[in-house]
Protein backbone atom coordinates (compact mmCIF):
# COMPACT_ATOMS: atom_id res chain seq x y z
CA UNK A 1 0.00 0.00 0.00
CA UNK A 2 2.92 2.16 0.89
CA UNK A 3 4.43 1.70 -2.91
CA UNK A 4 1.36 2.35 -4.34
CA UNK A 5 0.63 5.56 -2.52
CA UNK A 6 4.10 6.42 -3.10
CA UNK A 7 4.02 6.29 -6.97
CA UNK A 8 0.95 8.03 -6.76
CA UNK A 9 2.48 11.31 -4.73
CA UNK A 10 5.69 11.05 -7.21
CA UNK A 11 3.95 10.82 -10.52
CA UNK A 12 1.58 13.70 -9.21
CA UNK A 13 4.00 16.02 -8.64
CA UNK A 14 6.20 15.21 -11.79
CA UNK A 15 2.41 15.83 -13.63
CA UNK A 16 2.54 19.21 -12.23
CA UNK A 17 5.93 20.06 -12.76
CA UNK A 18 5.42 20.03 -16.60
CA UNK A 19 2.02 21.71 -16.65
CA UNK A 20 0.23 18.89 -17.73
CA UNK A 21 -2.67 18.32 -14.86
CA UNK A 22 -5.22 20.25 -16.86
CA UNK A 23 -5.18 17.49 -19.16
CA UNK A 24 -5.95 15.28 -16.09
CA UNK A 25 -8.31 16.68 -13.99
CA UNK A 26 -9.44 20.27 -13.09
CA UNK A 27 -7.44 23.01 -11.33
CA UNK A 28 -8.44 24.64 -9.08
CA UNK A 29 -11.15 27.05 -9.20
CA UNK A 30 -10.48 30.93 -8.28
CA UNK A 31 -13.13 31.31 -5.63
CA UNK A 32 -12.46 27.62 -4.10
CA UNK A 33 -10.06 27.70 -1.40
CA UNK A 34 -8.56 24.35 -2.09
CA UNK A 35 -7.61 22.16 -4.97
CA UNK A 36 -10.02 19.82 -6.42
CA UNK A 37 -7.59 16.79 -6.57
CA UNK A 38 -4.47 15.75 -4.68
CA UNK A 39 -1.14 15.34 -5.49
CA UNK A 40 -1.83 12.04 -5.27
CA UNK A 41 -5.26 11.74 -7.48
CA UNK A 42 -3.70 13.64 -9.90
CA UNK A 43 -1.15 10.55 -10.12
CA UNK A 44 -3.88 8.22 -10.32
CA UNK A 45 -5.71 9.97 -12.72
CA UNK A 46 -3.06 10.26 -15.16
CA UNK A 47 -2.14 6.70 -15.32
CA UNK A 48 -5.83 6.21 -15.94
CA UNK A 49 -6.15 8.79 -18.85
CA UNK A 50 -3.35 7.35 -20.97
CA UNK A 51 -4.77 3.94 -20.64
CA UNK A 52 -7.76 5.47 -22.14
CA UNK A 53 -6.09 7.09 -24.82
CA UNK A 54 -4.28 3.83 -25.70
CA UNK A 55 -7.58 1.67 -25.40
CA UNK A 56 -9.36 4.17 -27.60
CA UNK A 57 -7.41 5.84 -29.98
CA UNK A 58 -8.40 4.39 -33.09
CA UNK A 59 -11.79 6.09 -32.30
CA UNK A 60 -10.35 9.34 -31.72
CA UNK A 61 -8.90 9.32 -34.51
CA UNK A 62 -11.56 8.72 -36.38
CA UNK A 63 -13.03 11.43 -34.38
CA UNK A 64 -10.55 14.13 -35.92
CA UNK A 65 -11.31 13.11 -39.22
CA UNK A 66 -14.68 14.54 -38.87
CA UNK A 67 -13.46 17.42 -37.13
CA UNK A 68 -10.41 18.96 -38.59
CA UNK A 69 -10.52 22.41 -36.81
CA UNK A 70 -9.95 20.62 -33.55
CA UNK A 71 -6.60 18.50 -34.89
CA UNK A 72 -4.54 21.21 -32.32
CA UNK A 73 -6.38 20.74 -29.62
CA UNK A 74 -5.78 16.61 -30.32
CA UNK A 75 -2.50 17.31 -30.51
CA UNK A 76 -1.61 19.16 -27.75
CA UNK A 77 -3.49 16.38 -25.50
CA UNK A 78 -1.51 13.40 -27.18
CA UNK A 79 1.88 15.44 -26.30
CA UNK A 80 0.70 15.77 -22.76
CA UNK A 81 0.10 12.18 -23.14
CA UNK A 82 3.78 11.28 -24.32
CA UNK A 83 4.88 13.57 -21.35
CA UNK A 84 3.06 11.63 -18.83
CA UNK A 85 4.11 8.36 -20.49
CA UNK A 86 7.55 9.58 -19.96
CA UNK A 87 6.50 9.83 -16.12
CA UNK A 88 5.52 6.44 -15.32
């Protein structure tokens, strides 16, 4: 349990050192006092979003196809993808 909660904490905090929680989960909101997520949900969460990506990404694709204006926006979320790839 101790590992697991440990990986957690360091892959959060290497997620927010390159800017790429948004992709993630939300920030935090300006009225809201405190975060939405921890340092360590973050972690999780980002593990959990690339296996998404992977497990769907022929679909996605085929989702950009019909939707050329948002190819940036697809790209900028599979580079925050590589980057937390590179984490883990």
């Amino acid at each position: 349990m101790t590992l697991a909660y440990s990986s957690g904490i360091f892959q959060g905090t290497e997620l927010r050192k390159k800017q790429v929680q948004k992709y993630v989960s939300r920030r935090k909101e300006p009225k809201k006092r405190y975060r939405r997520r921890s340092t360590f949900g973050v972690g999780l969460d980002g593990e959990k979003w690339v296996n998404y990506l992977e497990q769907y990404s022929n679909e996605v694709e085929q989702l950009m196809k019909l939707t050329p204006s948002k190819r940036r926006f697809y790209q900028q979320g599979m580079r925050a993808a590589t980057l937390i790839q590179s984490i883990s």
